[in-house]
PDB file of N, CA and C in Angstrom:
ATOM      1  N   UNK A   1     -16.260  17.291   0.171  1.00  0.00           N
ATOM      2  CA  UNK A   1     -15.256  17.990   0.956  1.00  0.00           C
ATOM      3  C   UNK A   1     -14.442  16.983   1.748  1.00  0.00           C
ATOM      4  N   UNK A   2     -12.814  16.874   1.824  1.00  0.00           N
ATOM      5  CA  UNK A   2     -12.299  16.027   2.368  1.00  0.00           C
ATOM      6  C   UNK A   2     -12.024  16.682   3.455  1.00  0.00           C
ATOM      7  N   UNK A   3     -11.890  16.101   4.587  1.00  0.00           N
ATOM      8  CA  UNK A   3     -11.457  16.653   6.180  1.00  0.00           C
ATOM      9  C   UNK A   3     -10.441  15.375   6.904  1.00  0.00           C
ATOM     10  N   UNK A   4      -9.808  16.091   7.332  1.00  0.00           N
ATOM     11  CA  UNK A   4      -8.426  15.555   8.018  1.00  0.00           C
ATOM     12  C   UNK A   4      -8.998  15.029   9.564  1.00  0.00           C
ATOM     13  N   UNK A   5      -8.035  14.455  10.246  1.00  0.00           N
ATOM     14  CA  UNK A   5      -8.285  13.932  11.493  1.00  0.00           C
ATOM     15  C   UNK A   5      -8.555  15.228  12.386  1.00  0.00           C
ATOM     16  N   UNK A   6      -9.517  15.211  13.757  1.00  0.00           N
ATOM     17  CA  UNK A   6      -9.507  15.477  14.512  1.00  0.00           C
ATOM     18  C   UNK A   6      -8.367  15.872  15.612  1.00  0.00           C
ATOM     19  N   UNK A   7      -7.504  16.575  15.673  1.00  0.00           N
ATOM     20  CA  UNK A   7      -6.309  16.137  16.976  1.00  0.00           C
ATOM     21  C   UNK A   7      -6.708  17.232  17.886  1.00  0.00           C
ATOM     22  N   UNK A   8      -5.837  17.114  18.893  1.00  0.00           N
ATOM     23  CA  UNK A   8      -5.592  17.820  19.856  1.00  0.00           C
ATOM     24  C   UNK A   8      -4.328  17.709  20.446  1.00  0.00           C
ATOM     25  N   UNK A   9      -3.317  18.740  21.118  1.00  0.00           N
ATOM     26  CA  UNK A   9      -2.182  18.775  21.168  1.00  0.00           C
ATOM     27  C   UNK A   9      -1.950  18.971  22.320  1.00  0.00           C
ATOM     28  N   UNK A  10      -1.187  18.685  23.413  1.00  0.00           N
ATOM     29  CA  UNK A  10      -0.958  19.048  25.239  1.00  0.00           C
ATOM     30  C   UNK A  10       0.073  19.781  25.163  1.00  0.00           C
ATOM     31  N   UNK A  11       0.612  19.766  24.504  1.00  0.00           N
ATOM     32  CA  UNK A  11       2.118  20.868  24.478  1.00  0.00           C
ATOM     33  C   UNK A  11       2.289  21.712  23.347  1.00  0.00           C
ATOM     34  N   UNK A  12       1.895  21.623  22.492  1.00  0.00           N
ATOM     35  CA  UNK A  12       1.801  22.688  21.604  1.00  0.00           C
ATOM     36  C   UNK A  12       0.703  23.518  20.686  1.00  0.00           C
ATOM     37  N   UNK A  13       1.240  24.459  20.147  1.00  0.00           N
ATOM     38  CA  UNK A  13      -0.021  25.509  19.589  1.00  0.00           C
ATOM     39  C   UNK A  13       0.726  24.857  17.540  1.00  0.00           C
ATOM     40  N   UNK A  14      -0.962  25.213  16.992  1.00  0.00           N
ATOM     41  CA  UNK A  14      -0.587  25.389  15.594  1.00  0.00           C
ATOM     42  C   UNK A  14      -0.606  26.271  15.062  1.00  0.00           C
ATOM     43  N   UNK A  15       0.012  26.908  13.995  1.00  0.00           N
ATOM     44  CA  UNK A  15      -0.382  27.741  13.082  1.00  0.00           C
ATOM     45  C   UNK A  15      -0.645  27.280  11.808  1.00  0.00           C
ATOM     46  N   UNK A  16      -1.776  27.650  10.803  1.00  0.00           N
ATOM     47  CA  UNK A  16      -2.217  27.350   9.815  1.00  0.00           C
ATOM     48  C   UNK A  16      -1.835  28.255   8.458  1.00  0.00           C
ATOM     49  N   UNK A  17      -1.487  28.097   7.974  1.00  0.00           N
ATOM     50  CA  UNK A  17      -1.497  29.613   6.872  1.00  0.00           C
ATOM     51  C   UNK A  17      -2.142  28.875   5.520  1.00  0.00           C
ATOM     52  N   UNK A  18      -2.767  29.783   4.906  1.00  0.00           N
ATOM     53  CA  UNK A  18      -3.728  29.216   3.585  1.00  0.00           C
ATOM     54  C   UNK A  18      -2.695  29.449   2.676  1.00  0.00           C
ATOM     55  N   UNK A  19      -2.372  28.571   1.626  1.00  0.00           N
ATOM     56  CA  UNK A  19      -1.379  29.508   0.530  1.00  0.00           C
ATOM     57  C   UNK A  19      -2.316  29.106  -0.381  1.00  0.00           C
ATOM     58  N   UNK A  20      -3.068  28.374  -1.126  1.00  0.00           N
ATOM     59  CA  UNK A  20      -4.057  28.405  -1.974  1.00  0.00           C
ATOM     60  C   UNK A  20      -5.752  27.696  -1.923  1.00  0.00           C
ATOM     61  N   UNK A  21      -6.621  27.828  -2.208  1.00  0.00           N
ATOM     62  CA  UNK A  21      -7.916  27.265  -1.811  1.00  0.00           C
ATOM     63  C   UNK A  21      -8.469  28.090  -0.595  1.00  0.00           C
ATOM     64  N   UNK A  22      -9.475  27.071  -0.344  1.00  0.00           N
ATOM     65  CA  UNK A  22     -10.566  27.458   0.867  1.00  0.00           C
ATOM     66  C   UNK A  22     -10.544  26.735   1.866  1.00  0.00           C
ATOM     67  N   UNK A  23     -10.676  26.837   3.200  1.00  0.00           N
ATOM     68  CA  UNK A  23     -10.991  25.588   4.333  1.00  0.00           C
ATOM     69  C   UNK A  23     -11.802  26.288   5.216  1.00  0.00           C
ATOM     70  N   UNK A  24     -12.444  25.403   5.646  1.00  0.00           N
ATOM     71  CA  UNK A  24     -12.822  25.313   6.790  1.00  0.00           C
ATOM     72  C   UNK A  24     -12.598  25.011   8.164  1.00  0.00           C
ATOM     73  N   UNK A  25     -12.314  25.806   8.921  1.00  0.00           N
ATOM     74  CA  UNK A  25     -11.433  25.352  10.364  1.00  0.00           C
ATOM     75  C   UNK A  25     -12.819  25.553  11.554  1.00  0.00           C
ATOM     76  N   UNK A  26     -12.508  24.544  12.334  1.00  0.00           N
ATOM     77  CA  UNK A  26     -12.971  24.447  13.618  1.00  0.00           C
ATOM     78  C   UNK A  26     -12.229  24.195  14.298  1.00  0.00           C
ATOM     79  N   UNK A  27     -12.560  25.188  15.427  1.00  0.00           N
ATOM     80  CA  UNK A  27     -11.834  24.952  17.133  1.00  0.00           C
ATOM     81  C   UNK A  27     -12.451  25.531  17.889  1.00  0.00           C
ATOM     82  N   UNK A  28     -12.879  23.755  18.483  1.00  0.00           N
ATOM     83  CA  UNK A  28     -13.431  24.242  19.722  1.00  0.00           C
ATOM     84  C   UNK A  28     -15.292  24.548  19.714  1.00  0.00           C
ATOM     85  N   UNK A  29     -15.853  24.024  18.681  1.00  0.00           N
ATOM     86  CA  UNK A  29     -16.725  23.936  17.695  1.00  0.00           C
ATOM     87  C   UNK A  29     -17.518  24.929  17.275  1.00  0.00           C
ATOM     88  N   UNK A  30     -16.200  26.045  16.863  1.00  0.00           N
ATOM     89  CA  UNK A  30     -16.702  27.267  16.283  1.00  0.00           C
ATOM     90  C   UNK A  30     -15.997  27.017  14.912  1.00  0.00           C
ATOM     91  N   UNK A  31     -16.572  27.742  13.924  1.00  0.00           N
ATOM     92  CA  UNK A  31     -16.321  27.226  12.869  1.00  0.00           C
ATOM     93  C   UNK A  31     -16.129  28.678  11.854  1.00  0.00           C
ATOM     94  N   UNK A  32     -14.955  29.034  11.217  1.00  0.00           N
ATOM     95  CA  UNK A  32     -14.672  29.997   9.546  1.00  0.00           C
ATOM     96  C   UNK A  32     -14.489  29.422   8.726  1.00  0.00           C
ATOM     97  N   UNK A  33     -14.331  29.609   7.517  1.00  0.00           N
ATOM     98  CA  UNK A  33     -13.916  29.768   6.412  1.00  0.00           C
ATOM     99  C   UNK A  33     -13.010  30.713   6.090  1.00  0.00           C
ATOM    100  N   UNK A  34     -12.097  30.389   5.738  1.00  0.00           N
ATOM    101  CA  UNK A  34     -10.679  31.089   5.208  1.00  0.00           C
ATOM    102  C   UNK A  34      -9.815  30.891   3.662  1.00  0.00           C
ATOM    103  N   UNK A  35      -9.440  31.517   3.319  1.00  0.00           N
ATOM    104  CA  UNK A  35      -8.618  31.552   1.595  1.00  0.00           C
ATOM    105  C   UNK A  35      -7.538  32.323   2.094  1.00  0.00           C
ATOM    106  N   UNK A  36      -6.669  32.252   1.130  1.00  0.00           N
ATOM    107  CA  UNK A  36      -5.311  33.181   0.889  1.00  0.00           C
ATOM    108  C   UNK A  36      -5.693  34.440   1.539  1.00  0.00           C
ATOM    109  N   UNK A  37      -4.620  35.145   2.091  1.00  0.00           N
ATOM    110  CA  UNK A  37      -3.867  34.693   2.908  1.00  0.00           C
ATOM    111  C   UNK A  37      -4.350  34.952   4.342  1.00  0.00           C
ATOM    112  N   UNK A  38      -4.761  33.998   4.809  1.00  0.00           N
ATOM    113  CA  UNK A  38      -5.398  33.895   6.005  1.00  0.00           C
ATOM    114  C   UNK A  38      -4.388  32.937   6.921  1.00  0.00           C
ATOM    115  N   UNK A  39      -4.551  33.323   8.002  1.00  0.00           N
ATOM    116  CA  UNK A  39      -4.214  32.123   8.858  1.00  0.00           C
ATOM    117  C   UNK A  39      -5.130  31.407  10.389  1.00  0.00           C
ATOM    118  N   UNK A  40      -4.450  30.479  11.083  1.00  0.00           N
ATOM    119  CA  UNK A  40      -5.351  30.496  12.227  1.00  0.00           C
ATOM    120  C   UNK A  40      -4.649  29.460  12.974  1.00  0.00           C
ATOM    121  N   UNK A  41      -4.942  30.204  14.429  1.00  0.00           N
ATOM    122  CA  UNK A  41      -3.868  29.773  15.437  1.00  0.00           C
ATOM    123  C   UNK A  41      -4.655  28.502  16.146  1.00  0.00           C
ATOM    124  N   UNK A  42      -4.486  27.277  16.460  1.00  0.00           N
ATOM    125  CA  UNK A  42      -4.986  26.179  17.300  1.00  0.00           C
ATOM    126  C   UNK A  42      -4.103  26.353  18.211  1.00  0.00           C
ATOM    127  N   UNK A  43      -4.725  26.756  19.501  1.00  0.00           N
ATOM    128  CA  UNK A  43      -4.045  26.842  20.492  1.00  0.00           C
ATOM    129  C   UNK A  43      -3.734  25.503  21.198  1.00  0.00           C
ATOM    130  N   UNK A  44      -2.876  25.700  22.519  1.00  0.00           N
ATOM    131  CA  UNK A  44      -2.212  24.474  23.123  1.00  0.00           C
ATOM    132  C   UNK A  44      -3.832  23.810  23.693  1.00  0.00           C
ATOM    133  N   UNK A  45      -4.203  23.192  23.146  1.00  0.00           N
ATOM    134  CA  UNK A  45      -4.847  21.829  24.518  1.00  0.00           C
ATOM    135  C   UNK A  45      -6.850  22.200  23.425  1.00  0.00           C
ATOM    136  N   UNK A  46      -6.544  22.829  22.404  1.00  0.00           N
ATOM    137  CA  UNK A  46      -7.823  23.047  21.200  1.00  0.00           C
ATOM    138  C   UNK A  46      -8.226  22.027  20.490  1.00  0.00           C
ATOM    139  N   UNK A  47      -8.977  21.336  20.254  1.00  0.00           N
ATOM    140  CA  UNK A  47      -9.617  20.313  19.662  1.00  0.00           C
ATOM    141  C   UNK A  47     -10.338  21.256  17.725  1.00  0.00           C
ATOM    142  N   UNK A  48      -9.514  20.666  17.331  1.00  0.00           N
ATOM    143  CA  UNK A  48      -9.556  21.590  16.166  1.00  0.00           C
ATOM    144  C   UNK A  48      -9.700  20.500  14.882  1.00  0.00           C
ATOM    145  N   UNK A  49      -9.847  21.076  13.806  1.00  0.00           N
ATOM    146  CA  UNK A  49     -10.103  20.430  12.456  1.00  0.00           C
ATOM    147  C   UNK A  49      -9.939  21.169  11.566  1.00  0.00           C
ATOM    148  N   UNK A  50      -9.576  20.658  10.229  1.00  0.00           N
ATOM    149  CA  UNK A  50      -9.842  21.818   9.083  1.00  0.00           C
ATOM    150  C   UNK A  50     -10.343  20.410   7.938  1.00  0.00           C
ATOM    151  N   UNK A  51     -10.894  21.117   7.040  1.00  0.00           N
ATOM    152  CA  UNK A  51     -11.934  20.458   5.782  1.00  0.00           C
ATOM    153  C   UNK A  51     -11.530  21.536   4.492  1.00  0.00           C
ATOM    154  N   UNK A  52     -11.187  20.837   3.556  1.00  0.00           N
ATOM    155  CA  UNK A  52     -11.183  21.397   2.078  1.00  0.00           C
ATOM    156  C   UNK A  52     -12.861  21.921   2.059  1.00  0.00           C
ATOM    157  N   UNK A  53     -12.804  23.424   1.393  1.00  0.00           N
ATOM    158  CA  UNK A  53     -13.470  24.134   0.603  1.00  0.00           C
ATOM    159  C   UNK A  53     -13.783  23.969  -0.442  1.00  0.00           C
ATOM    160  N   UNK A  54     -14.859  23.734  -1.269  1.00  0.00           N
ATOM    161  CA  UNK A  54     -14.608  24.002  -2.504  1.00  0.00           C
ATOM    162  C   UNK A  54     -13.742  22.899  -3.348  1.00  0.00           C
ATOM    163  N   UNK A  55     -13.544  23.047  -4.405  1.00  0.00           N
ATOM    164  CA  UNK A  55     -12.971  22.488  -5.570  1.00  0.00           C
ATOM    165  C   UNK A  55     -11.522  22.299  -6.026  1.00  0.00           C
ATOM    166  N   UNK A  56     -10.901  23.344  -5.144  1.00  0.00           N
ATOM    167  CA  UNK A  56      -9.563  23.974  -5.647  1.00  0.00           C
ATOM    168  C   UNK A  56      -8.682  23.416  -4.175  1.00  0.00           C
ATOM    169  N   UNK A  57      -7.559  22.586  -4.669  1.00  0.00           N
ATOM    170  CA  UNK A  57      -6.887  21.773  -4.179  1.00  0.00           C
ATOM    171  C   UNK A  57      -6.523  22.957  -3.035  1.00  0.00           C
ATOM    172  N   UNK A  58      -6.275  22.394  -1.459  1.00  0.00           N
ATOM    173  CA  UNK A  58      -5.770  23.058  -0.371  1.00  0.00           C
ATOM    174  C   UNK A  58      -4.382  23.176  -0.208  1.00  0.00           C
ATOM    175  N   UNK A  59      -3.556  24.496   0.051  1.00  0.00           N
ATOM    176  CA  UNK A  59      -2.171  23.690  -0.114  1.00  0.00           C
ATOM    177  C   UNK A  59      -2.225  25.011   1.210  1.00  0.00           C
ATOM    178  N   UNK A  60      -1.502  24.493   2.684  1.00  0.00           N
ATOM    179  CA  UNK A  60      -1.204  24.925   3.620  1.00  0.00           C
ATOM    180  C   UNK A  60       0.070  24.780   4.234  1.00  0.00           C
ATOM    181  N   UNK A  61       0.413  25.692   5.505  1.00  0.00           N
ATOM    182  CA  UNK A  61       1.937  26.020   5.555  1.00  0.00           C
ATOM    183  C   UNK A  61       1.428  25.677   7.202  1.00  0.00           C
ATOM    184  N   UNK A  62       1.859  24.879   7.575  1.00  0.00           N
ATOM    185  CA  UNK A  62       2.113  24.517   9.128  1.00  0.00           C
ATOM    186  C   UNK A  62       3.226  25.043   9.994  1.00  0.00           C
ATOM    187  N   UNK A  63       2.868  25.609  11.306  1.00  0.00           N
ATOM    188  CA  UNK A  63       4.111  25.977  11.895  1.00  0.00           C
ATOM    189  C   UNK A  63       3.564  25.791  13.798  1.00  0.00           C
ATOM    190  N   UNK A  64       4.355  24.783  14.016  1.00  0.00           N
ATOM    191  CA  UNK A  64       4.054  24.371  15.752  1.00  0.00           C
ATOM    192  C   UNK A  64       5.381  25.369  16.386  1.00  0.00           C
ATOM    193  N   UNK A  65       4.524  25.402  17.571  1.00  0.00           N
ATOM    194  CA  UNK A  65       5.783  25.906  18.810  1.00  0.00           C
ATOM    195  C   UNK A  65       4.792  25.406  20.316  1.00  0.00           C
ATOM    196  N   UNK A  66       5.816  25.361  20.693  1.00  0.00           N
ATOM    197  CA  UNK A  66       5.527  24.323  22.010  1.00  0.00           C
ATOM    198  C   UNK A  66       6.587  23.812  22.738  1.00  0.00           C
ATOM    199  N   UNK A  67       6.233  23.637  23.721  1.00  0.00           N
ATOM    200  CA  UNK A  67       7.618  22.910  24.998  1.00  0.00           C
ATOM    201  C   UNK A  67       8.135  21.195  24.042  1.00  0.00           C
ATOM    202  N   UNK A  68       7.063  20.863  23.545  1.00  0.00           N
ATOM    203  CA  UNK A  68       7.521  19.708  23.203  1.00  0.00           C
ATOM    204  C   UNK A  68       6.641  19.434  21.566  1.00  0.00           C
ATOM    205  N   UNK A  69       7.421  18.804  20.796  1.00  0.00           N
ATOM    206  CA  UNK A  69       6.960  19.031  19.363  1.00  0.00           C
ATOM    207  C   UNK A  69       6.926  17.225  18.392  1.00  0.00           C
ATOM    208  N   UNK A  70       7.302  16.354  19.770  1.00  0.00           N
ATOM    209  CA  UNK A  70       7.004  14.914  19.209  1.00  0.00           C
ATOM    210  C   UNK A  70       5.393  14.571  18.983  1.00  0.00           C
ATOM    211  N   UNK A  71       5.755  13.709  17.781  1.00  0.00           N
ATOM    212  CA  UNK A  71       4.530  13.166  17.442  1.00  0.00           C
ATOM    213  C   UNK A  71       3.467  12.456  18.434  1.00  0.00           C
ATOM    214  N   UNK A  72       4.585  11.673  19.827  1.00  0.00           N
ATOM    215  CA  UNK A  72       3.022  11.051  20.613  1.00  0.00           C
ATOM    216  C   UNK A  72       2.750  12.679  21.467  1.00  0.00           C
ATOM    217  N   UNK A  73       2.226  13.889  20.781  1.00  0.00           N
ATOM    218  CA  UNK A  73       2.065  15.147  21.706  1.00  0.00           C
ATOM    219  C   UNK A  73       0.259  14.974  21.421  1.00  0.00           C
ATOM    220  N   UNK A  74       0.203  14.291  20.000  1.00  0.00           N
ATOM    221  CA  UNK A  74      -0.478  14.266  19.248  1.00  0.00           C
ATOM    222  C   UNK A  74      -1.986  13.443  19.721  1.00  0.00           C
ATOM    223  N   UNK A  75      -3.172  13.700  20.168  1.00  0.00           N
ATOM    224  CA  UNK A  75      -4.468  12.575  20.649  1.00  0.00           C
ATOM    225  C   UNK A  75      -4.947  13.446  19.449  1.00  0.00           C
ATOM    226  N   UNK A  76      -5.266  11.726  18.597  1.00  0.00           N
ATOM    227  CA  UNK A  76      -6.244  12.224  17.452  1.00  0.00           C
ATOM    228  C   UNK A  76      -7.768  11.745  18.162  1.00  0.00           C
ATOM    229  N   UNK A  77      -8.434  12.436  18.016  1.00  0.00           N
ATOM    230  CA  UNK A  77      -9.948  12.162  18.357  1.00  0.00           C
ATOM    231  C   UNK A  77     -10.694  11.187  17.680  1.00  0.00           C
ATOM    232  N   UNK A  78     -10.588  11.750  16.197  1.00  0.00           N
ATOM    233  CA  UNK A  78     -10.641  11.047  15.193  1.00  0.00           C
ATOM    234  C   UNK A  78     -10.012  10.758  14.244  1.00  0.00           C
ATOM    235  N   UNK A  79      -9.904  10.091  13.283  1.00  0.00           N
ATOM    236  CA  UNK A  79      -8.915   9.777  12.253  1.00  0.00           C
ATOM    237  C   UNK A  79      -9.585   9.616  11.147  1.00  0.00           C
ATOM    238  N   UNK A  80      -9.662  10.492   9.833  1.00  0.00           N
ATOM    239  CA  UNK A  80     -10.175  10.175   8.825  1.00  0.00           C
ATOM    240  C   UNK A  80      -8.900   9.698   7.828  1.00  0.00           C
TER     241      UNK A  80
END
């Protein structure tokens, strides 16, 4: 299972939307599983993650809103 960096955001919220596959999201170190068409909100100041499911390539639809939407908004925790 591949998993993306760790971030956390001070000014803005995410939205996730599944358009194909499975993931796994944590925030906040609660943890679902989600497929089509699911989504899931990382709120402003959430320490969150998501991890490929399964076998079947992840393909997701990102959408931020927030007072401010630059990249240094961005503390990665970790970085894979």
């Amino acid at each position: 299972m591949a998993k993306i960096s760790v971030p956390m955001q001070h000014h803005r919220a995410d939205h996730s939307i599944v358009a194909a596959g499975i993931v796994q999201v944590t925030i906040g170190g609660q943890k679902w599983v989600f497929s089509w068409p699911k989504f899931t909100l990382n709120p402003v100041g959430s320490i969150h993650s998501l991890k490929i499911w399964g076998k079947v390539d992840l393909e997701l639809l990102e959408m931020q809103a927030g007072a401010y939407l630059g990249e240094d908004d961005i503390e990665r925790l970790e970085n894979k």
